[in-house]
PDB file of N, CA and C in Angstrom:
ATOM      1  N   UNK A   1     -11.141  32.207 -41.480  1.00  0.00           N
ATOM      2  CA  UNK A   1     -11.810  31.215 -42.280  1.00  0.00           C
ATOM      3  C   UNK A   1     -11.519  29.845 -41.677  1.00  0.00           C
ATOM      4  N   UNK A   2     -12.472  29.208 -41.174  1.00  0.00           N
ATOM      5  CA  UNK A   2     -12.372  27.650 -40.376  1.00  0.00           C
ATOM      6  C   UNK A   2     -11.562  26.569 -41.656  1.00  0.00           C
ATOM      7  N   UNK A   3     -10.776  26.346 -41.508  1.00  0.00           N
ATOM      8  CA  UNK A   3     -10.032  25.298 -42.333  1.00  0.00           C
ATOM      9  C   UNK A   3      -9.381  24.416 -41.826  1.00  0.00           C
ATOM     10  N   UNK A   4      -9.624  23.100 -42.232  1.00  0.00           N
ATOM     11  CA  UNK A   4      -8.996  21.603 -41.937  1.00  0.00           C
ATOM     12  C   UNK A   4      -7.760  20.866 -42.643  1.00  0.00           C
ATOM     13  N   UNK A   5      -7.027  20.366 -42.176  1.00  0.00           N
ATOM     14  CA  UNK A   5      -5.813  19.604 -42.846  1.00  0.00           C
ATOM     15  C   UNK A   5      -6.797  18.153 -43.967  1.00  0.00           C
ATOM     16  N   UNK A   6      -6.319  18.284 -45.074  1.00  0.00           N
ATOM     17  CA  UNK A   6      -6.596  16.918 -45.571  1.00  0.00           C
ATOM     18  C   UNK A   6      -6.820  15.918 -44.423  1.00  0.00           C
ATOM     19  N   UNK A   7      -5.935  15.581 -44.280  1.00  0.00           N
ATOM     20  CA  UNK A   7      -5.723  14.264 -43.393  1.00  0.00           C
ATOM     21  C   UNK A   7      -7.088  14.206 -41.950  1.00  0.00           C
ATOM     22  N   UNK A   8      -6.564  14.696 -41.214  1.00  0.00           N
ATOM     23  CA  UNK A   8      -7.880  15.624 -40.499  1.00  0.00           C
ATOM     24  C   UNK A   8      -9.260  14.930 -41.048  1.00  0.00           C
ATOM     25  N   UNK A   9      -9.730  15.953 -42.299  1.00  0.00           N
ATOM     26  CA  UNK A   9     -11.139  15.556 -42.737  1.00  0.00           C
ATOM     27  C   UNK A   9     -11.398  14.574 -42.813  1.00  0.00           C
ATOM     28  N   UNK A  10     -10.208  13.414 -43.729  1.00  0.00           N
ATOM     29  CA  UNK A  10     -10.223  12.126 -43.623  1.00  0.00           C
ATOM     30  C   UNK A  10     -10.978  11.194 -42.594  1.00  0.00           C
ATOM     31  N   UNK A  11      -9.707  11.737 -41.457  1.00  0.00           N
ATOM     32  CA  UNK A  11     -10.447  10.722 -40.124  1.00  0.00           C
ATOM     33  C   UNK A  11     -11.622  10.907 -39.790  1.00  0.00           C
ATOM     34  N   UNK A  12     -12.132  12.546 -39.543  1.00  0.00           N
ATOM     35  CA  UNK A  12     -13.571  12.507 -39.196  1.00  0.00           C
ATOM     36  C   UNK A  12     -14.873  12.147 -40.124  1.00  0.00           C
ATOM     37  N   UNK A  13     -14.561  12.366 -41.326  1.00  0.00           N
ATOM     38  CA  UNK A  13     -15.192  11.770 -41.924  1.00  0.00           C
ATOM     39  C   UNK A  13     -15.241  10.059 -42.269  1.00  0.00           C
ATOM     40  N   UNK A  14     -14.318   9.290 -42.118  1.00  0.00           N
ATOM     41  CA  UNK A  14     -14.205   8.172 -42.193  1.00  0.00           C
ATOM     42  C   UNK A  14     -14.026   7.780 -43.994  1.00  0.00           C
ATOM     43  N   UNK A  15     -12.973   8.593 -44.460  1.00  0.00           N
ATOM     44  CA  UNK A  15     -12.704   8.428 -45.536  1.00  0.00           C
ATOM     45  C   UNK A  15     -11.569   7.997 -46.084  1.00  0.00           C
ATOM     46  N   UNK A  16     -11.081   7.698 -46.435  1.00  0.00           N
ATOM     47  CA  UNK A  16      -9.718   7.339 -46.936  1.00  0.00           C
ATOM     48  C   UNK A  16      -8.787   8.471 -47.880  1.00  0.00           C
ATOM     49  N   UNK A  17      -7.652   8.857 -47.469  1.00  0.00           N
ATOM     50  CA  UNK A  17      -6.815  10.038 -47.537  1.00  0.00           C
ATOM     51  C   UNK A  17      -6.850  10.435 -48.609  1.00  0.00           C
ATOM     52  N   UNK A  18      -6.547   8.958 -49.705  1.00  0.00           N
ATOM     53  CA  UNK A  18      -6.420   8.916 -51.146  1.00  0.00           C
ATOM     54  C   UNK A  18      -8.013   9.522 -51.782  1.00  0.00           C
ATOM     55  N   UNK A  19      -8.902   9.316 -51.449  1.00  0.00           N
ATOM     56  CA  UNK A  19     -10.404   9.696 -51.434  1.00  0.00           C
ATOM     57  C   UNK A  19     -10.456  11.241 -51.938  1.00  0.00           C
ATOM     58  N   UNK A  20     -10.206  11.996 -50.745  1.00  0.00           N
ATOM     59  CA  UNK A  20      -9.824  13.476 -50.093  1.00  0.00           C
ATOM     60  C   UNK A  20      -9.024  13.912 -51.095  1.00  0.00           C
ATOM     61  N   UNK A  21      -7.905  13.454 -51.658  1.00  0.00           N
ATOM     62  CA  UNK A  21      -7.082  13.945 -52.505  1.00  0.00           C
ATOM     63  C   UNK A  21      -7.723  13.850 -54.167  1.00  0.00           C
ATOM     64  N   UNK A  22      -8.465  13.267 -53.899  1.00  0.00           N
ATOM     65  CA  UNK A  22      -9.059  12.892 -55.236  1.00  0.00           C
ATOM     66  C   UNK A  22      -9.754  13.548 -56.035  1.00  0.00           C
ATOM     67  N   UNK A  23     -11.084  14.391 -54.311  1.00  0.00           N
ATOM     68  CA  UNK A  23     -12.373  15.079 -54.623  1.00  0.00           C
ATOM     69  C   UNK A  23     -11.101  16.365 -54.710  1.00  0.00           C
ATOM     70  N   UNK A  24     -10.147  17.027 -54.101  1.00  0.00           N
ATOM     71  CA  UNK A  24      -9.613  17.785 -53.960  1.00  0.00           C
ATOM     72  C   UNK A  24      -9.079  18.314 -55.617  1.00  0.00           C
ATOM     73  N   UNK A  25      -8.679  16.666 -55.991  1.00  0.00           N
ATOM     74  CA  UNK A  25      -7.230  17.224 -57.094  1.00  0.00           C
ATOM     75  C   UNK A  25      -9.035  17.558 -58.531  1.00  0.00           C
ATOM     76  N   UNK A  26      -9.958  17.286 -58.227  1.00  0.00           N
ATOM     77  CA  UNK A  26     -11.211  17.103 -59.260  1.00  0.00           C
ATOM     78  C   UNK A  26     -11.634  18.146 -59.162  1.00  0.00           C
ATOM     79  N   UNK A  27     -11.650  18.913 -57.974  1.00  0.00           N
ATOM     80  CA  UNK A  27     -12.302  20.162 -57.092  1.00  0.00           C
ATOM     81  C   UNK A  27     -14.038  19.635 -56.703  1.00  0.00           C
ATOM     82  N   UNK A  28     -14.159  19.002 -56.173  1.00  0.00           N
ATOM     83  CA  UNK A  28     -15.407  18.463 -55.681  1.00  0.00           C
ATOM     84  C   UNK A  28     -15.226  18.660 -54.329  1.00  0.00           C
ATOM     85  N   UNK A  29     -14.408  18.923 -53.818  1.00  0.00           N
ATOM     86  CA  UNK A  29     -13.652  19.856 -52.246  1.00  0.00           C
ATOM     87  C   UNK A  29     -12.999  20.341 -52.159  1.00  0.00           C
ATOM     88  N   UNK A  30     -13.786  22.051 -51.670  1.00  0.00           N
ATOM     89  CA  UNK A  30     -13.285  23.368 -52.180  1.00  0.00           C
ATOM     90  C   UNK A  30     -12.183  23.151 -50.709  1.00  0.00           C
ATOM     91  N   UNK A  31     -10.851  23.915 -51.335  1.00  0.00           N
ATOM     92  CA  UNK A  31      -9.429  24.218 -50.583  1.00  0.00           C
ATOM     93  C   UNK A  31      -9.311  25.394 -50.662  1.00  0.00           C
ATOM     94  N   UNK A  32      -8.273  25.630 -49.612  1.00  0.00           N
ATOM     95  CA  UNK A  32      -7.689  26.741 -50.135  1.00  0.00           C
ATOM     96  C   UNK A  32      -6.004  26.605 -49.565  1.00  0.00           C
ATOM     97  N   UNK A  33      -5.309  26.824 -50.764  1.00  0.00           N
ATOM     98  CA  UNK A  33      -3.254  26.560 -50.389  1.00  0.00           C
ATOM     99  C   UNK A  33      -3.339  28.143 -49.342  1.00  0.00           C
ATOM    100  N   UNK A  34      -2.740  27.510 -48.175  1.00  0.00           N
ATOM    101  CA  UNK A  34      -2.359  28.735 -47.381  1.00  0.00           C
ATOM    102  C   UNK A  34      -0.364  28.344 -47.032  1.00  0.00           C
ATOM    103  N   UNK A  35       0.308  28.698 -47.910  1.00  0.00           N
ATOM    104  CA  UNK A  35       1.760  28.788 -47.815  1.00  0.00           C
ATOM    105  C   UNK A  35       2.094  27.576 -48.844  1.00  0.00           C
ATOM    106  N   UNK A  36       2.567  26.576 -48.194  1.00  0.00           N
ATOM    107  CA  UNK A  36       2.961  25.193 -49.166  1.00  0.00           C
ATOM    108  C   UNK A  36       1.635  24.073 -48.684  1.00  0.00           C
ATOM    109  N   UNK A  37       0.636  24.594 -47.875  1.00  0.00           N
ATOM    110  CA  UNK A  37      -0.334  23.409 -47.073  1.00  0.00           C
ATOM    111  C   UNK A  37      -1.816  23.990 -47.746  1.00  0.00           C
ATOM    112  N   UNK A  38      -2.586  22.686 -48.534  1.00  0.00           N
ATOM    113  CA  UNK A  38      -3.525  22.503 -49.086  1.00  0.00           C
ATOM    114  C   UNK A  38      -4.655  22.549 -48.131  1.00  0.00           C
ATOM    115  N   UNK A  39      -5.319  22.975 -47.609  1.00  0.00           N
ATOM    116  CA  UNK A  39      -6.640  22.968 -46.591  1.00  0.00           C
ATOM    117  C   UNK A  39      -7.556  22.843 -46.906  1.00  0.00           C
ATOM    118  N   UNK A  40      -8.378  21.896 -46.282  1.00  0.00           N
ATOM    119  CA  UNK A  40     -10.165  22.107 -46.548  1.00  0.00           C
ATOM    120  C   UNK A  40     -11.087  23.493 -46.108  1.00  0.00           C
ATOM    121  N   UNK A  41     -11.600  24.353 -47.184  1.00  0.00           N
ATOM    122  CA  UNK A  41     -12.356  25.039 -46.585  1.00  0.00           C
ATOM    123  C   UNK A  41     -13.836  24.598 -46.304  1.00  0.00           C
ATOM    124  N   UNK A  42     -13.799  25.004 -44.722  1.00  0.00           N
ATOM    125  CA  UNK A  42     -15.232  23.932 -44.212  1.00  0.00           C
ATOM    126  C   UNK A  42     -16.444  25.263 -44.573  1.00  0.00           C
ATOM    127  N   UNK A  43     -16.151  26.612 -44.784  1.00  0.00           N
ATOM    128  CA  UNK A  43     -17.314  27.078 -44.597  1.00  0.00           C
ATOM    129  C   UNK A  43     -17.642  26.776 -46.139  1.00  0.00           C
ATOM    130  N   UNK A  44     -17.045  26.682 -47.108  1.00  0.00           N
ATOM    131  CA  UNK A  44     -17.808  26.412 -48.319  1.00  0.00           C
ATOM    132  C   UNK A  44     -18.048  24.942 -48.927  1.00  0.00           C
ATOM    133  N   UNK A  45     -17.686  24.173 -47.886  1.00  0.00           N
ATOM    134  CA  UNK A  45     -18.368  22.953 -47.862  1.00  0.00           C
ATOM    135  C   UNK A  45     -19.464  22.743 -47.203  1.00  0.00           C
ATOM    136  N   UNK A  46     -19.868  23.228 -45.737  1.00  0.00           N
ATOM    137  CA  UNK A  46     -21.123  23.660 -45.503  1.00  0.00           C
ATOM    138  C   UNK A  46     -22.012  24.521 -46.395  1.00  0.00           C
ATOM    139  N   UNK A  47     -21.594  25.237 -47.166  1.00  0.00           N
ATOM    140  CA  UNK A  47     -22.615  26.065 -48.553  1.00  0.00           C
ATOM    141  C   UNK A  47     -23.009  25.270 -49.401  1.00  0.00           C
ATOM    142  N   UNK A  48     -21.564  24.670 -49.533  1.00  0.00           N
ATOM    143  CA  UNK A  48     -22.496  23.451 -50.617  1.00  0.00           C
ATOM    144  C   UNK A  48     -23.008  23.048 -50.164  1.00  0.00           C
ATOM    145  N   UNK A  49     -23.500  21.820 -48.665  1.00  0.00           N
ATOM    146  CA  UNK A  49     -24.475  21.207 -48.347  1.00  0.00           C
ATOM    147  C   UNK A  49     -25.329  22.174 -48.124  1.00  0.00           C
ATOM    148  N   UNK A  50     -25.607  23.620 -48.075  1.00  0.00           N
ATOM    149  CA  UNK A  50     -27.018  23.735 -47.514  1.00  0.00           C
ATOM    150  C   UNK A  50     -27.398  23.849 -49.142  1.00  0.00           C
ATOM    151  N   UNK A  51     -26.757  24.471 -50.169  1.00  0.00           N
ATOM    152  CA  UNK A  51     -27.388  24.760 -50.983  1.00  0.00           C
ATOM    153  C   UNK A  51     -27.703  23.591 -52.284  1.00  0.00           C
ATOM    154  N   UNK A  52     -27.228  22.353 -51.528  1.00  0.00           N
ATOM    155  CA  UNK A  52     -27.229  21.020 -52.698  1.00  0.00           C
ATOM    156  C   UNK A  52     -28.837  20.269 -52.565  1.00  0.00           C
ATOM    157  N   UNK A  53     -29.043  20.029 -53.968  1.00  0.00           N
ATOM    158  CA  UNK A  53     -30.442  19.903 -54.034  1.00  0.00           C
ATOM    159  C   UNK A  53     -30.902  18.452 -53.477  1.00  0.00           C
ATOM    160  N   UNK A  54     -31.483  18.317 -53.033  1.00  0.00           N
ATOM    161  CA  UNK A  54     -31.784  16.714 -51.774  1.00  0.00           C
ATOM    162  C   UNK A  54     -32.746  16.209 -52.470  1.00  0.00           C
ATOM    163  N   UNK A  55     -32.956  14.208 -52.512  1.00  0.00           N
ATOM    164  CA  UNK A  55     -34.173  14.014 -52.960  1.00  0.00           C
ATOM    165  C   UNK A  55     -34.892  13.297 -51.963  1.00  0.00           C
ATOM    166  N   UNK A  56     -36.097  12.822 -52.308  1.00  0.00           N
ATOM    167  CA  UNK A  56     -37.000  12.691 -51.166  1.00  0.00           C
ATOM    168  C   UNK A  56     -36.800  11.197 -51.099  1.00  0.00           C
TER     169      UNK A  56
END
């Protein structure tokens, strides 16, 4: 399963850490804890974007 460090997503996205922790601690960015380390899971953040409704 492709997964990213918080921090990580941050930079490439150009977000601020506190941000990331935010959508995380809300669940608006799906994780998954693998031991004591919180990860971004990217394939179900790509699901959500394909399956999020867009407006024109």
């Amino acid at each position: 399963m492709p997964v990213m460090r918080r921090e990580r997503f941050a930079e490439l996205t150009g977000l601020y850490i506190g941000v990331i922790d935010g959508w995380t601690e809300r669940t608006y960015l799906p994780t998954v804890l693998i031991g004591k380390h919180r990860l971004v899971n990217l394939v179900l953040v790509h699901k959500q974007c394909l399956e999020a409704k867009t407006y024109k």
